[in-house]
C-alpha atoms as a PDB file:
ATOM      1  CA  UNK A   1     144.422  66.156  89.819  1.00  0.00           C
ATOM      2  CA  UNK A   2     145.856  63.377  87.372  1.00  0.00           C
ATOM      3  CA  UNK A   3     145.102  59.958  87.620  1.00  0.00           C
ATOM      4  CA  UNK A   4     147.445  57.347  86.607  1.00  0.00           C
ATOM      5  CA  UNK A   5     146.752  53.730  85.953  1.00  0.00           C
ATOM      6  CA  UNK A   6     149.693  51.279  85.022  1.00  0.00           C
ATOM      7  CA  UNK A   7     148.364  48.401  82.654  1.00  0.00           C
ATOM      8  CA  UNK A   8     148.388  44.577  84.507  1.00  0.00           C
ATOM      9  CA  UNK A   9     147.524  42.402  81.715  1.00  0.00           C
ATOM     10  CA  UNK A  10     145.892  42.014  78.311  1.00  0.00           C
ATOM     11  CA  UNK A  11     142.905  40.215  77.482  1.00  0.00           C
ATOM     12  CA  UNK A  12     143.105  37.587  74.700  1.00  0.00           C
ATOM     13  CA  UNK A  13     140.093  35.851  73.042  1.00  0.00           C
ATOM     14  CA  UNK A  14     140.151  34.536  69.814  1.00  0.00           C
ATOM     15  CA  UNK A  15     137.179  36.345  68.255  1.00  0.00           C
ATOM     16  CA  UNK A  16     136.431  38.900  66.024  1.00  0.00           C
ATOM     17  CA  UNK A  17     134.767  42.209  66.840  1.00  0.00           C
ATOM     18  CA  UNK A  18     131.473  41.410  65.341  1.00  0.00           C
ATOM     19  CA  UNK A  19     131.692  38.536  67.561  1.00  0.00           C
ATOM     20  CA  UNK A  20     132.884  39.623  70.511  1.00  0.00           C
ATOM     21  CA  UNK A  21     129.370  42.108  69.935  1.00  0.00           C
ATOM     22  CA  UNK A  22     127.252  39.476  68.685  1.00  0.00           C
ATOM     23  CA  UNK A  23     128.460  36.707  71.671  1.00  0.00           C
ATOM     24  CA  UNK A  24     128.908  39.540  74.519  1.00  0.00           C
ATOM     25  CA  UNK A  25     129.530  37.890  77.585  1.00  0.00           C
ATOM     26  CA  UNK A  26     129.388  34.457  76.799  1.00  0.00           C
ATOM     27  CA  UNK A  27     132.724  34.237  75.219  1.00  0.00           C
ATOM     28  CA  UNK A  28     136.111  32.319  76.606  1.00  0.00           C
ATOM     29  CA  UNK A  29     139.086  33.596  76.680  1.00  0.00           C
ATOM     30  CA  UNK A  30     142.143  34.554  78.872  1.00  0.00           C
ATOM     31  CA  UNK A  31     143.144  37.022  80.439  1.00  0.00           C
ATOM     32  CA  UNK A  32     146.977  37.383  80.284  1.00  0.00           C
ATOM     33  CA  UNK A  33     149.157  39.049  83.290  1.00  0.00           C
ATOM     34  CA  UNK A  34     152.143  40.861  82.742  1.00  0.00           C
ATOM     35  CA  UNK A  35     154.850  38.434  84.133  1.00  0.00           C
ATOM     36  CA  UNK A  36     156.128  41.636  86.401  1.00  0.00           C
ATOM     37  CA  UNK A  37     152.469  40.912  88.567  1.00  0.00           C
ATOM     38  CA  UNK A  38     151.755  37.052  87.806  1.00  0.00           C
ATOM     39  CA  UNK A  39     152.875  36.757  92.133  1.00  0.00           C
ATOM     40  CA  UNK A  40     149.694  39.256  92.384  1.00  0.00           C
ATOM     41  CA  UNK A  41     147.648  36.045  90.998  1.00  0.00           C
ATOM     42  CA  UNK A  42     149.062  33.761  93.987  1.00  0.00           C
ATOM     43  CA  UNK A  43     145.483  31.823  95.603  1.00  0.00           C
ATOM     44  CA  UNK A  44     143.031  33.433  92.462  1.00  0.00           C
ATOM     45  CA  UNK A  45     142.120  29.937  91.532  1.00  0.00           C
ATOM     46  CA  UNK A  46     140.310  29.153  94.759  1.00  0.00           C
ATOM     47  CA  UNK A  47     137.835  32.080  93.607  1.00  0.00           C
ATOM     48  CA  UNK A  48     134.937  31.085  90.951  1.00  0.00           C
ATOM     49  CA  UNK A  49     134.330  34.234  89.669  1.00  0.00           C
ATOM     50  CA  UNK A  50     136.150  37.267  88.899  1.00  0.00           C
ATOM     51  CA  UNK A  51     136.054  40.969  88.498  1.00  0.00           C
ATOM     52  CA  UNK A  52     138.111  42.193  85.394  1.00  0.00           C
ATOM     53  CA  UNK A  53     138.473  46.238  85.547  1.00  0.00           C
ATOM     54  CA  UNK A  54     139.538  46.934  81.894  1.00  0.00           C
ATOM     55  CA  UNK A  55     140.277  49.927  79.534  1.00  0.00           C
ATOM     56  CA  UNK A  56     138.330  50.265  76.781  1.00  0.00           C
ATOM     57  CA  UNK A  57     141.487  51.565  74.448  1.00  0.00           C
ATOM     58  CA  UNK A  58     138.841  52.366  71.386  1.00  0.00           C
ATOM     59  CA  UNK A  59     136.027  54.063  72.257  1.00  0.00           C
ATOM     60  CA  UNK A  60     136.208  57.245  72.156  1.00  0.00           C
ATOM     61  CA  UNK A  61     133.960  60.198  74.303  1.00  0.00           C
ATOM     62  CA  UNK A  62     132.785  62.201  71.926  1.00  0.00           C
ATOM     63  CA  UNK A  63     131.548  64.905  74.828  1.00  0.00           C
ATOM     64  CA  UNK A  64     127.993  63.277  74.958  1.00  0.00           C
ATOM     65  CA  UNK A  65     126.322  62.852  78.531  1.00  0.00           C
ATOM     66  CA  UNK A  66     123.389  61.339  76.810  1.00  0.00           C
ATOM     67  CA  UNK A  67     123.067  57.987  74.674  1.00  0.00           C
ATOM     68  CA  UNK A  68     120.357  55.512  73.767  1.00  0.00           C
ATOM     69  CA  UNK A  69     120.953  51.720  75.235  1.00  0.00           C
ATOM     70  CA  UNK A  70     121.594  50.415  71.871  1.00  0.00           C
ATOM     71  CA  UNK A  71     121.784  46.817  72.755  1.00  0.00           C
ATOM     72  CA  UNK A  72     117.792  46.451  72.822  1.00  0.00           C
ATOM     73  CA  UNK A  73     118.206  46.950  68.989  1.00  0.00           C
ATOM     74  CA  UNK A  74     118.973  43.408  69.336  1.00  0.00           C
ATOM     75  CA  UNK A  75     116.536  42.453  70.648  1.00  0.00           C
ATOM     76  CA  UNK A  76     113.984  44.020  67.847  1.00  0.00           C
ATOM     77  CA  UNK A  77     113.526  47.928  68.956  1.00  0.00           C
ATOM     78  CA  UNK A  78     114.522  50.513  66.372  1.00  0.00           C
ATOM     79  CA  UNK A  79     116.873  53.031  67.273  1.00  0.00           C
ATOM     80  CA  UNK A  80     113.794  55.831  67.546  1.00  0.00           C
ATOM     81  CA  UNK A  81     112.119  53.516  70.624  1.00  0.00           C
ATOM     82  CA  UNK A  82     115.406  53.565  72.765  1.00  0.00           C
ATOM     83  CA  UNK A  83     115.114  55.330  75.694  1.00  0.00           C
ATOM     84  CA  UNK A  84     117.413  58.849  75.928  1.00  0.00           C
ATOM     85  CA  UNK A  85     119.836  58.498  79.001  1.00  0.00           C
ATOM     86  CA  UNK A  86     122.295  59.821  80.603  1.00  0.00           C
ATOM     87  CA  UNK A  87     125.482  58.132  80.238  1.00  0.00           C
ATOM     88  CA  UNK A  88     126.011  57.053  83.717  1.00  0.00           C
ATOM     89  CA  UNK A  89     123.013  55.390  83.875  1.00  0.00           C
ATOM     90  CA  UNK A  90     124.081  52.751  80.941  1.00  0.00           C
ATOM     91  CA  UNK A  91     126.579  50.496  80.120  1.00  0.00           C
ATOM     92  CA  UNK A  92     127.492  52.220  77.340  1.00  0.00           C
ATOM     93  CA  UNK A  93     131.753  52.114  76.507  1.00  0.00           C
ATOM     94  CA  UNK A  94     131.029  55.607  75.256  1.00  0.00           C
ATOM     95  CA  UNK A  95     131.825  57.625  78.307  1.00  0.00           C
ATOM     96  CA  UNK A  96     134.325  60.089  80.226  1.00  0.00           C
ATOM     97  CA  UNK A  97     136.806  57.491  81.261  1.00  0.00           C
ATOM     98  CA  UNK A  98     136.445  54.596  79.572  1.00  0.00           C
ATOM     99  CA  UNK A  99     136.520  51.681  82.077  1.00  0.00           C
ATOM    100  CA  UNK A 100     134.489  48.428  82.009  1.00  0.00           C
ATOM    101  CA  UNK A 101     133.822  46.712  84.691  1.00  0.00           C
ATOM    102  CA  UNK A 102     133.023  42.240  83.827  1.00  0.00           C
ATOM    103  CA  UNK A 103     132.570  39.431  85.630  1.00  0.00           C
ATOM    104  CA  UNK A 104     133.623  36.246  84.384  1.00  0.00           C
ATOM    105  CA  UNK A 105     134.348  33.103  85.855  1.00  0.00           C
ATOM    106  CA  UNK A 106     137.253  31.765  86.255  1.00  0.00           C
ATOM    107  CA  UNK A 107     137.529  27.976  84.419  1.00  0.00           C
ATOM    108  CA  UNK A 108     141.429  27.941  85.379  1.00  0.00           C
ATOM    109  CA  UNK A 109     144.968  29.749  85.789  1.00  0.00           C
ATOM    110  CA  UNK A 110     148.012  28.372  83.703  1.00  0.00           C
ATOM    111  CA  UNK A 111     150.766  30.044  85.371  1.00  0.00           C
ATOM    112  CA  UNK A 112     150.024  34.141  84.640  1.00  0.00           C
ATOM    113  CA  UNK A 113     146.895  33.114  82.396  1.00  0.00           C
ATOM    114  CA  UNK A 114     143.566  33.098  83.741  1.00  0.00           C
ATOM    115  CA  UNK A 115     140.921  31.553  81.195  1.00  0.00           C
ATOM    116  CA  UNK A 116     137.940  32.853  81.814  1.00  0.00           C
ATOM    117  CA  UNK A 117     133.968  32.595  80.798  1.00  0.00           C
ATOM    118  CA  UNK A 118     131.826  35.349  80.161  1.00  0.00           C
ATOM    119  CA  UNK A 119     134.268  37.738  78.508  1.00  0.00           C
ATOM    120  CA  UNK A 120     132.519  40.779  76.594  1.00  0.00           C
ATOM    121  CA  UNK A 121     135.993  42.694  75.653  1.00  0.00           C
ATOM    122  CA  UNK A 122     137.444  42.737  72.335  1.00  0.00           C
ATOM    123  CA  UNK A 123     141.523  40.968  72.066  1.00  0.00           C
ATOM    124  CA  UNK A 124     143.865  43.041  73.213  1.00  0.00           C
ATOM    125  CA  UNK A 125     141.582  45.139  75.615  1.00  0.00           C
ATOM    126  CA  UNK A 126     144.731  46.395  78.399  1.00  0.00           C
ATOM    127  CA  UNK A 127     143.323  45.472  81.624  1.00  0.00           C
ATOM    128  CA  UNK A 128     143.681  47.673  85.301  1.00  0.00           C
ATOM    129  CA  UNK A 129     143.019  44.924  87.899  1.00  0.00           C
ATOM    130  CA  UNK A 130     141.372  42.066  88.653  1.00  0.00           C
ATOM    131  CA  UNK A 131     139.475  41.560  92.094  1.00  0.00           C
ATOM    132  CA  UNK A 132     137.345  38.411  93.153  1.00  0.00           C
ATOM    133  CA  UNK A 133     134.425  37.805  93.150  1.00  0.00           C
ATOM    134  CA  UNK A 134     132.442  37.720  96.817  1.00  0.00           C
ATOM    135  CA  UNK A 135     129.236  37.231  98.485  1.00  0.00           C
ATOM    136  CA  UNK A 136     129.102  40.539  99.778  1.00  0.00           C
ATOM    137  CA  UNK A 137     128.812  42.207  96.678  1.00  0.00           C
ATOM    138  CA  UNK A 138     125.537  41.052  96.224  1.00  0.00           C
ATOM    139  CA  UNK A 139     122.523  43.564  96.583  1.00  0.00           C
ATOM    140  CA  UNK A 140     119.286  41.696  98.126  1.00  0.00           C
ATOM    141  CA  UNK A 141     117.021  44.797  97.917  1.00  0.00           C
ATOM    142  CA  UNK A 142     117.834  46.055  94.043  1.00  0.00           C
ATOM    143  CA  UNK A 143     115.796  48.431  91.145  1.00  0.00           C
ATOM    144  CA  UNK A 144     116.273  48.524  88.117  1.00  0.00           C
ATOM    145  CA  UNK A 145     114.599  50.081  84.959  1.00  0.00           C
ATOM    146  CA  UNK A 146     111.792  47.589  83.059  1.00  0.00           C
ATOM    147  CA  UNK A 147     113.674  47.961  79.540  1.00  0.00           C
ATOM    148  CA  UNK A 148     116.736  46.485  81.434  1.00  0.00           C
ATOM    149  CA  UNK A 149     115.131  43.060  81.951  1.00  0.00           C
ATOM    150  CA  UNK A 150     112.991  42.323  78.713  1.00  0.00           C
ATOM    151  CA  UNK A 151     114.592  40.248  76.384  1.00  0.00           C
ATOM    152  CA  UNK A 152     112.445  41.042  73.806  1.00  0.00           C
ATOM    153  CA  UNK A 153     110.172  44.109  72.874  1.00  0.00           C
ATOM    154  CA  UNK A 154     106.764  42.159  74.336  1.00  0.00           C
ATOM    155  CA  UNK A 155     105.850  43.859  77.746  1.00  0.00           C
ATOM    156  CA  UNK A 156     107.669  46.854  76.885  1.00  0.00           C
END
């Protein structure tokens, strides 16, 4: 079967790379809608948080179903105390289909711009849809592994 996904928008934040890395998901920035869906945006702004479904255009699969959660080594491990995982299990961009999934929230629309909070995509990231934001996405009974919640290397 082939899947086909048409483009809706673009994201724009004016950041390097290295920043848009170092400052993941604390960023602002827009994201920009093709004029040919800016209707689609009609009643977004009465939403105060977003879903952005994006494409991550450069990263590139390299076949591997296992990775290491390489943020931590931000937060002081070295690369031989990450965990081995399967690929699925992380947030890693390296994957099958490249797709990342961010929620921002949504400071204000300007016609077919949204500018947003929270972005952790680099400029020019082609985004696949936008959905709000709503209570029923939240999970009341939730697990998740320990090295997901420490900040830093103490306790782990």
């Amino acid at each position: 079967m082939e899947v086909r996904l048409k483009q809706i928008g673009v994201v724009r934040v004016n950041a390097s790379d290295d920043e848009v890395r170092e400052k993941s998901g604390q960023l602002e920035g827009y994201i920009e809608v093709f004029e040919e869906f800016a209707e689609g945006l009609d009643g977004i702004e009465e939403y105060s948080h977003l879903f952005v479904i994006a494409y991550l255009h450069r990263s590139e699969w390299r076949g591997l179903l296992k990775v290491r959660p390489r943020r931590l080594l931000k937060k002081g491990f070295r690369e031989d105390e990450l965990p081995v995982l399967g690929v699925f299990a992380t947030d890693s961009p390296v994957r099958p289909n490249p797709i990342a999934l961010t929620l921002v929230r949504l400071i204000g629309r300007e016609g077919n711009r949204l500018r947003v909070r929270g972005l952790d995509l680099f400029d020019g990231t082609p985004v696949l849809d936008i959905k709000p934001y709503r209570p029923d996405y939240r999970a009341e009974d939730f697990k998740i592994p320990a090295w997901v919640l420490h900040d830093t290397r103490e306790g782990v």
